[in-house]
N, C-alpha and C. Protein backbone atom coordinates (compact mmCIF):
# COMPACT_ATOMS: atom_id res chain seq x y z
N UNK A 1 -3.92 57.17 9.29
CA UNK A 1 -2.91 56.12 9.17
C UNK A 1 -2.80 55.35 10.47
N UNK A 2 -2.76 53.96 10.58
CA UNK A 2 -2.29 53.39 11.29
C UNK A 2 -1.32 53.62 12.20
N UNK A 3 -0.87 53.30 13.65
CA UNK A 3 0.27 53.33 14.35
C UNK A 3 1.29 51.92 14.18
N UNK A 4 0.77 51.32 13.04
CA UNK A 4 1.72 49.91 12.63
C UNK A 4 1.85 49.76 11.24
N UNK A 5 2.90 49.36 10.75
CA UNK A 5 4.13 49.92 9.48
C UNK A 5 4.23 48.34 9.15
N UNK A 6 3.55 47.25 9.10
CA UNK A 6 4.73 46.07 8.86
C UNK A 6 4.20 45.83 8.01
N UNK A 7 4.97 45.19 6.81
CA UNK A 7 4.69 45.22 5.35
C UNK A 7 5.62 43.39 5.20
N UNK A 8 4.60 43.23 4.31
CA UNK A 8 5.04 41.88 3.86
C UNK A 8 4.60 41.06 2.04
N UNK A 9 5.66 40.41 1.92
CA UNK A 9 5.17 40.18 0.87
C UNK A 9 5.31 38.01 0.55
N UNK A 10 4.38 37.78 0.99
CA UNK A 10 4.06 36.59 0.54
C UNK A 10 4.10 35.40 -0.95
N UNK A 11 4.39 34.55 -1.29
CA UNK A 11 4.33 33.71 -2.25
C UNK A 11 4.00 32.47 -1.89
N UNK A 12 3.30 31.56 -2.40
CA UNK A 12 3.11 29.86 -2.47
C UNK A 12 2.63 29.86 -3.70
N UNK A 13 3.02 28.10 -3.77
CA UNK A 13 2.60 27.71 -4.99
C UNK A 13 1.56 26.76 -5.25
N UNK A 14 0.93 26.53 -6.49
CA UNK A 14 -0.25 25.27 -6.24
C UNK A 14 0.79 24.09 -6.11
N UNK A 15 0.07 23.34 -5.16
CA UNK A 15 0.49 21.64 -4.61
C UNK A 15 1.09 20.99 -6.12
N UNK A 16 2.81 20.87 -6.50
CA UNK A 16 3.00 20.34 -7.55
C UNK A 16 3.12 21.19 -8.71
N UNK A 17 3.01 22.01 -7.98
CA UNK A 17 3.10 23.55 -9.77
C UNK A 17 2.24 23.43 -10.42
N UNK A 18 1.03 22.85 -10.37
CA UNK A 18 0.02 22.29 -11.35
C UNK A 18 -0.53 23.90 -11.82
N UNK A 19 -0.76 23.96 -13.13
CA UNK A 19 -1.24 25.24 -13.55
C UNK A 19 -2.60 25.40 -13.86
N UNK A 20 -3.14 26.11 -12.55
CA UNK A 20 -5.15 25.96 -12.10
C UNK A 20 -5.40 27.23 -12.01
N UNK A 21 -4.43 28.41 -12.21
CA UNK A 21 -4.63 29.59 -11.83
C UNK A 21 -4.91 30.37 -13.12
N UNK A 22 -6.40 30.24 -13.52
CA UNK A 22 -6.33 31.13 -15.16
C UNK A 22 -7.79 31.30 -15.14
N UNK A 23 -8.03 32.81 -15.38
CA UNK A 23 -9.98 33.02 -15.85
C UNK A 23 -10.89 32.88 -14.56
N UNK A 24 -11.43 32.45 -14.25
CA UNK A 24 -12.74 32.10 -13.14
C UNK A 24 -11.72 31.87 -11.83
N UNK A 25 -10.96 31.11 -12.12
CA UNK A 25 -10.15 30.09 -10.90
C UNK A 25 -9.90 31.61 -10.45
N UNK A 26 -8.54 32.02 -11.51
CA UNK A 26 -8.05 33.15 -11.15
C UNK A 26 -8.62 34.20 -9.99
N UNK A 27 -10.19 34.56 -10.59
CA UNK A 27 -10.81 35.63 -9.95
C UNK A 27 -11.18 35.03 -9.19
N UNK A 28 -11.50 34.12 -9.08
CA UNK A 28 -12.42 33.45 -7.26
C UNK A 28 -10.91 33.44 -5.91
N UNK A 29 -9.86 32.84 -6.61
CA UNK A 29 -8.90 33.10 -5.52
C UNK A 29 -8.63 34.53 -4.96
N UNK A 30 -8.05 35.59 -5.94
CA UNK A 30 -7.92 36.88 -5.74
C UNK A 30 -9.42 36.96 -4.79
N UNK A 31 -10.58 37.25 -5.85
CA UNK A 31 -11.82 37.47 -4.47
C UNK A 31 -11.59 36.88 -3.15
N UNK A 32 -11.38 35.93 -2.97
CA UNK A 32 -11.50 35.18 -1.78
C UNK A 32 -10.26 35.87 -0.72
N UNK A 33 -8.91 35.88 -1.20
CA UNK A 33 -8.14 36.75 -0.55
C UNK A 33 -8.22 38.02 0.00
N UNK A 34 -8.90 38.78 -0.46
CA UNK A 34 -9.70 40.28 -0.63
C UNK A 34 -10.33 40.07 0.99
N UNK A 35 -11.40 39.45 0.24
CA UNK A 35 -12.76 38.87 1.46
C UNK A 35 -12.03 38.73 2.92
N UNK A 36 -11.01 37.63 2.20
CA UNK A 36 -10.14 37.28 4.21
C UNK A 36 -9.73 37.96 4.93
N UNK A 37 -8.82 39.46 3.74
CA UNK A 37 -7.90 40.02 4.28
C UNK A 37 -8.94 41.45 4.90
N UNK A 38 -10.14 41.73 4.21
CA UNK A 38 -11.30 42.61 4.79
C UNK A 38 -11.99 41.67 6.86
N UNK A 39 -11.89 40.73 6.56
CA UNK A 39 -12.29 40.00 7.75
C UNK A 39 -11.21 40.45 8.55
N UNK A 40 -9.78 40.40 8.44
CA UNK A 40 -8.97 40.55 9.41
C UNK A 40 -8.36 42.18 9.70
N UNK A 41 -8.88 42.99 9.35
CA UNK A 41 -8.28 44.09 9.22
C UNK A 41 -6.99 43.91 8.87
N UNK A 42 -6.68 43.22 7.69
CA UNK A 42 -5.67 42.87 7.46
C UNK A 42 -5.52 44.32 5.70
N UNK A 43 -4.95 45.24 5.31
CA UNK A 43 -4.56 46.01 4.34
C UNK A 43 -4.10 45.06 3.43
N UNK A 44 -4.33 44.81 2.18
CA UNK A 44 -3.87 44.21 0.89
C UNK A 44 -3.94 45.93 0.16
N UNK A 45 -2.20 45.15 -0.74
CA UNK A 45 -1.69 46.21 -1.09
C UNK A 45 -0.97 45.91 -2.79
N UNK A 46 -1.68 44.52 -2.91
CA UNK A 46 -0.97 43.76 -4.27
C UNK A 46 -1.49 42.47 -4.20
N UNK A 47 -2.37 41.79 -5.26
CA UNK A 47 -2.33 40.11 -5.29
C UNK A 47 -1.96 39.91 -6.52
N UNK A 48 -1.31 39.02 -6.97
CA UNK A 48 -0.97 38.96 -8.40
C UNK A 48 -0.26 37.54 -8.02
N UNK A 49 -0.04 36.92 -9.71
CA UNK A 49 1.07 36.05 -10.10
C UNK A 49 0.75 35.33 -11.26
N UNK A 50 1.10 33.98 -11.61
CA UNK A 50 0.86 33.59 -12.47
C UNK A 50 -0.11 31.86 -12.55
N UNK A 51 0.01 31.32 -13.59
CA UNK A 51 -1.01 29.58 -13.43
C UNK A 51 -0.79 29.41 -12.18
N UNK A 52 0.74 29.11 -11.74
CA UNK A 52 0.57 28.10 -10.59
C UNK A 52 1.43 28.87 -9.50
N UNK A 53 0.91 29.99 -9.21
CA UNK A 53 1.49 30.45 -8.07
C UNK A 53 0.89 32.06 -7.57
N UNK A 54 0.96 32.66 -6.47
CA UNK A 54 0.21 33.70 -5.67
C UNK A 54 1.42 34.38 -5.11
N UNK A 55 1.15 36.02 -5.57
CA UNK A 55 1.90 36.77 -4.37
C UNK A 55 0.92 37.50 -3.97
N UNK A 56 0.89 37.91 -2.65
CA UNK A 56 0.26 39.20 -1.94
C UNK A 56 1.16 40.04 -0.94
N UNK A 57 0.57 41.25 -1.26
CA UNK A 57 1.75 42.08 -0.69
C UNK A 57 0.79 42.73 0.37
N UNK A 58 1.12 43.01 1.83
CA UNK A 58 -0.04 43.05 2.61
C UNK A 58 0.63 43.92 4.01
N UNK A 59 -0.16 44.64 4.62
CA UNK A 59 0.26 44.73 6.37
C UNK A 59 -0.84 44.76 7.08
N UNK A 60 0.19 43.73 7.93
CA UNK A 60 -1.13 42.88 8.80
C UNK A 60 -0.41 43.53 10.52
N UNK A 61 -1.96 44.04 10.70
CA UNK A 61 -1.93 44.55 12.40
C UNK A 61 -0.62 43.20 13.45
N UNK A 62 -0.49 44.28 14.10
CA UNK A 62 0.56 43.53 15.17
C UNK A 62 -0.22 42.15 15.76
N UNK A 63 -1.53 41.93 16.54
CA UNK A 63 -1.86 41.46 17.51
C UNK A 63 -2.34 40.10 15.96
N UNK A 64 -2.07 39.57 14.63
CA UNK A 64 -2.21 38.88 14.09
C UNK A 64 -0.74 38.10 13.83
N UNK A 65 -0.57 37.10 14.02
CA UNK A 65 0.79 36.23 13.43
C UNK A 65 0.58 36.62 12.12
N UNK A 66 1.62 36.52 11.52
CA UNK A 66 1.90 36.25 9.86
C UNK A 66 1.23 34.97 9.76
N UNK A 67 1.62 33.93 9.89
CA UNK A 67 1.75 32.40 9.53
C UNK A 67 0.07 32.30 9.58
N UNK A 68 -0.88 32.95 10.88
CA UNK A 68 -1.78 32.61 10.43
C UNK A 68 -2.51 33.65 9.33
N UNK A 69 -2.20 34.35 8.89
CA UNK A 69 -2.84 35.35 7.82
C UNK A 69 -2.53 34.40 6.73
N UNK A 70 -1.63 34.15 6.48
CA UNK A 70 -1.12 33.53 5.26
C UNK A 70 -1.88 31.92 4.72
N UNK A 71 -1.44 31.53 6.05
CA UNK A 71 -2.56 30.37 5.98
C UNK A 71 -4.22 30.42 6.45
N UNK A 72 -4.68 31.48 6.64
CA UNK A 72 -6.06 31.96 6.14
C UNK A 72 -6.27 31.76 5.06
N UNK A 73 -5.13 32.91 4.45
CA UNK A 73 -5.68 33.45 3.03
C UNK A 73 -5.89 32.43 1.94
N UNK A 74 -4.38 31.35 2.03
CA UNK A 74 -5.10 29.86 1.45
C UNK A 74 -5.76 29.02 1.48
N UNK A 75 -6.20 28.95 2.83
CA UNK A 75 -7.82 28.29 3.28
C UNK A 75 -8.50 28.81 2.79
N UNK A 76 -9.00 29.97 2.60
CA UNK A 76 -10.11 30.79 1.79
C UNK A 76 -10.42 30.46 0.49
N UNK A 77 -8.90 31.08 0.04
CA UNK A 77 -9.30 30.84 -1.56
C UNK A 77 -9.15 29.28 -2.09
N UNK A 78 -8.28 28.08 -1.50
CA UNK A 78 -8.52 26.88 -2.08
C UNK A 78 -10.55 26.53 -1.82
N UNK A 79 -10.65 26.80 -0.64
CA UNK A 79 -12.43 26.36 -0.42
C UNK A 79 -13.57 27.15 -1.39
N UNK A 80 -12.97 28.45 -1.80
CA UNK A 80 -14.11 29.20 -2.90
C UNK A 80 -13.82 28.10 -3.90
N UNK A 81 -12.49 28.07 -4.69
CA UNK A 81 -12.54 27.38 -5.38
C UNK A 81 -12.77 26.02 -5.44
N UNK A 82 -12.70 25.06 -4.56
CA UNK A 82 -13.08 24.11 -4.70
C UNK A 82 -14.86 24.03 -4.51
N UNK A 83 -15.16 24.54 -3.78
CA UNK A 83 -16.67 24.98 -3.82
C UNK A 83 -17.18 25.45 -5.29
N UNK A 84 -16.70 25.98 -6.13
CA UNK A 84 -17.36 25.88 -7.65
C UNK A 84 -17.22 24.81 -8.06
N UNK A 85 -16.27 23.94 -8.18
CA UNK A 85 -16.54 22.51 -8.52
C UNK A 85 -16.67 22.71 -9.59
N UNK A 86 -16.04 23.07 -10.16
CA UNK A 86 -15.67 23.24 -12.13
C UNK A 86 -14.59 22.46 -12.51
N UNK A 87 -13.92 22.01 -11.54
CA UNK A 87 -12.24 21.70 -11.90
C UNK A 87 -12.43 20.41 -11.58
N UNK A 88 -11.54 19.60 -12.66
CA UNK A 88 -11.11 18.36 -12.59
C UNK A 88 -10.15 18.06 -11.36
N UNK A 89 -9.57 18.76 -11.54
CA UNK A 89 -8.17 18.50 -10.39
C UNK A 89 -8.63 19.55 -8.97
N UNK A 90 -8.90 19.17 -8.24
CA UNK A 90 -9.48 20.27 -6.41
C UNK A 90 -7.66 21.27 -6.96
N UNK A 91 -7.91 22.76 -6.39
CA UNK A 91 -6.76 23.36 -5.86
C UNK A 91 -6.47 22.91 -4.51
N UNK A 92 -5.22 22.44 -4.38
CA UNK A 92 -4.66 22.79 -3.29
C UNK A 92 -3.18 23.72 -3.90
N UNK A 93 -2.80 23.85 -2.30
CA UNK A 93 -1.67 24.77 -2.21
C UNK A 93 -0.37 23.96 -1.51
N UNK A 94 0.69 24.36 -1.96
CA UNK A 94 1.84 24.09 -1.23
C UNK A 94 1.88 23.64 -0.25
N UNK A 95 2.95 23.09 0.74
CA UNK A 95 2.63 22.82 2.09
C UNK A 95 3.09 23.47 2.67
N UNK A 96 4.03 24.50 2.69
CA UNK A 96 4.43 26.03 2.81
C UNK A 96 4.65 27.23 2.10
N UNK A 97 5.15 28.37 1.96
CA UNK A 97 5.24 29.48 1.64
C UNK A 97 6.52 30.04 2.10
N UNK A 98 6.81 31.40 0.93
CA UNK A 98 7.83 32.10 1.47
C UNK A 98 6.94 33.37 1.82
N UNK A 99 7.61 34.21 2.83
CA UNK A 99 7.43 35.38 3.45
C UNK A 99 8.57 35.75 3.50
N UNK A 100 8.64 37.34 2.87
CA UNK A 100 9.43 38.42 3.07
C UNK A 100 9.21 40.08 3.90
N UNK A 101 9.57 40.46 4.71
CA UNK A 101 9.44 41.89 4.98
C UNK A 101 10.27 42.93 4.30
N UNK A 102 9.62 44.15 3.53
CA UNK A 102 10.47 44.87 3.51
C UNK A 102 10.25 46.70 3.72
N UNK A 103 10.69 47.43 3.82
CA UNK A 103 10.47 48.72 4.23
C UNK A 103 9.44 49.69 3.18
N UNK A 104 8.70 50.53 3.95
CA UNK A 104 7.56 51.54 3.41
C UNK A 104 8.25 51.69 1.96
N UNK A 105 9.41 52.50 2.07
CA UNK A 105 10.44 52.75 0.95
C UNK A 105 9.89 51.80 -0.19
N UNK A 106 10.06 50.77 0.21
CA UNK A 106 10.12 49.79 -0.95
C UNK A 106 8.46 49.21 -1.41
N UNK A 107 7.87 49.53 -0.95
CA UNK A 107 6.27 49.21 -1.48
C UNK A 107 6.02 49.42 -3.14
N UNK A 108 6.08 50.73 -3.49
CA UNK A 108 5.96 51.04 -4.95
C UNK A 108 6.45 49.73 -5.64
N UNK A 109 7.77 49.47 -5.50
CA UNK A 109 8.61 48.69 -5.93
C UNK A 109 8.74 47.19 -5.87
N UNK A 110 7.20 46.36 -4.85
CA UNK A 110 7.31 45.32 -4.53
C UNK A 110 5.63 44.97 -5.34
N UNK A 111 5.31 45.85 -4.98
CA UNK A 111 4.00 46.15 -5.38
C UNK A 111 3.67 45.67 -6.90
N UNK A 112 4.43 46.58 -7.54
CA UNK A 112 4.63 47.05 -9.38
C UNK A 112 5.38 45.32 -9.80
N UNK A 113 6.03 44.89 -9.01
CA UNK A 113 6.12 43.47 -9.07
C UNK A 113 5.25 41.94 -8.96
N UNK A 114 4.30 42.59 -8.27
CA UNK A 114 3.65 41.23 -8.20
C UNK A 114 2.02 41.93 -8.94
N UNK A 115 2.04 43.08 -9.64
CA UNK A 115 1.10 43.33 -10.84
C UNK A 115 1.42 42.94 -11.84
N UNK A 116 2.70 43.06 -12.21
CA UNK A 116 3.73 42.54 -13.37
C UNK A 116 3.88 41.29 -13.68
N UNK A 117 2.96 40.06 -13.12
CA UNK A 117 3.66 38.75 -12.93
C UNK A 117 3.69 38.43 -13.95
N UNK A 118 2.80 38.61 -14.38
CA UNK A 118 2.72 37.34 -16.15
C UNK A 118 4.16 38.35 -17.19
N UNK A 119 4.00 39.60 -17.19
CA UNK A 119 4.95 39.83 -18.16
C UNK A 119 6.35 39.90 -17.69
N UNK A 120 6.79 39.35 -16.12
CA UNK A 120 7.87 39.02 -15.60
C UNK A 120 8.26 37.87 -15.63
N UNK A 121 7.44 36.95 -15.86
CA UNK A 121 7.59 35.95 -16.16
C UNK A 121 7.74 35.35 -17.20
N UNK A 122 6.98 36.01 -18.20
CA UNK A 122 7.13 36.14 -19.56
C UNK A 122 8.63 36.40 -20.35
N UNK A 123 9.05 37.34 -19.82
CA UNK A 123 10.12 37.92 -20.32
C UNK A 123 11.45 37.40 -19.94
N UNK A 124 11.24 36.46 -18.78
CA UNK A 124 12.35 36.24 -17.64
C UNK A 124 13.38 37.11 -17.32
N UNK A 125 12.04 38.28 -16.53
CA UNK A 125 12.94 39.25 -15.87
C UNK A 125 13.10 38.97 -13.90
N UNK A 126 12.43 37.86 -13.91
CA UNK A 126 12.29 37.17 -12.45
C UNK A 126 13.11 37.57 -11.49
N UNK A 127 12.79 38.17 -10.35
CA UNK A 127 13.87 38.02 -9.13
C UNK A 127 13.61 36.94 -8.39
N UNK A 128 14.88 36.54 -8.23
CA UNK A 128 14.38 34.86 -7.62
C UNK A 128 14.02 35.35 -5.51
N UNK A 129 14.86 36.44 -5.44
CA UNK A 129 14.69 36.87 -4.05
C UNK A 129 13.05 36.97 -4.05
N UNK A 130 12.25 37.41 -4.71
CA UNK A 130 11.06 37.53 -5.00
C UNK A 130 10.16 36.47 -4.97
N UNK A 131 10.63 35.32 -5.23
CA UNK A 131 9.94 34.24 -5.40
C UNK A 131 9.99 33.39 -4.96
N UNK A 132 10.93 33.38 -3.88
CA UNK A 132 11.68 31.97 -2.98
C UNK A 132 10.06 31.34 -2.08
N UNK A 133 9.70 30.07 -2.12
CA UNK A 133 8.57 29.86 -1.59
C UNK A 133 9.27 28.61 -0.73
N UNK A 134 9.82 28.99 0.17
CA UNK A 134 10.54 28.10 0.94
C UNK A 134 9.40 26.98 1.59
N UNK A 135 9.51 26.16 2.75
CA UNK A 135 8.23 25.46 2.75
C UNK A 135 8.85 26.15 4.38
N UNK A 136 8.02 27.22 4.61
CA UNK A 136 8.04 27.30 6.46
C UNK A 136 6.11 27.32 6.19
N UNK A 137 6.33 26.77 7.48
CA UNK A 137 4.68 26.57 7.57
C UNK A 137 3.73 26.79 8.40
């Protein structure tokens, strides 16, 4: 185990809510996040969400900012995807994101949430604390 505990859980949305996140798109973003977060010794611990939006639940070593992990991880995956060049409309992303921290305790529980997206969303069992994608940038 690591000697660093910081746990976070991330959200943005596509530029406009536009809904690009389904099938191929889907898996090339998730891959691409994977890929970044293996480059940075960065632990992914959850990617999930729905058409037009991303959570990852992650702990990222001390000597890395948040802000830039986060905005890695969307550099990555908008360029896989736009690099297939299947899509009418390019992905982009938001012009910010929300970030949350919360304790070891609560992993199971943040986790099981952003696997859940489509049938949380589905159901509108939504926590909005969960989803706030404020624009810090």
């Amino acid at each position: 185990m690591r000697g660093w505990r910081l746990f976070y859980h991330a959200v943005w949305t596509t530029e406009n809510r536009v809904s690009l996140l389904e099938g191929e798109v889907r898996r090339l973003v998730y891959d691409a996040i994977h890929r970044r977060a293996d480059e940075l010794g960065v632990v992914l611990h959850a990617v999930g969400g729905t058409q037009d939006h991303v959570h990852v639940v992650f702990t990222v070593p001390p000597q890395i900012a948040v802000a830039d992990c986060v905005r890695s991880f969307k550099v990555a995956s908008a360029r896989a995807v736009n690099r297939w060049q299947r899509l009418l409309t390019p992905l982009r992303w938001q012009k910010g994101y929300g970030v949350f921290t919360f304790s070891e305790r609560s992993l199971p529980e943040v986790v099981a949430y952003v696997h859940q997206q489509e049938e949380i969303h589905r159901s509108a069992r939504v926590n909005p604390y969960y989803e706030r994608v404020d624009d810090v940038v």
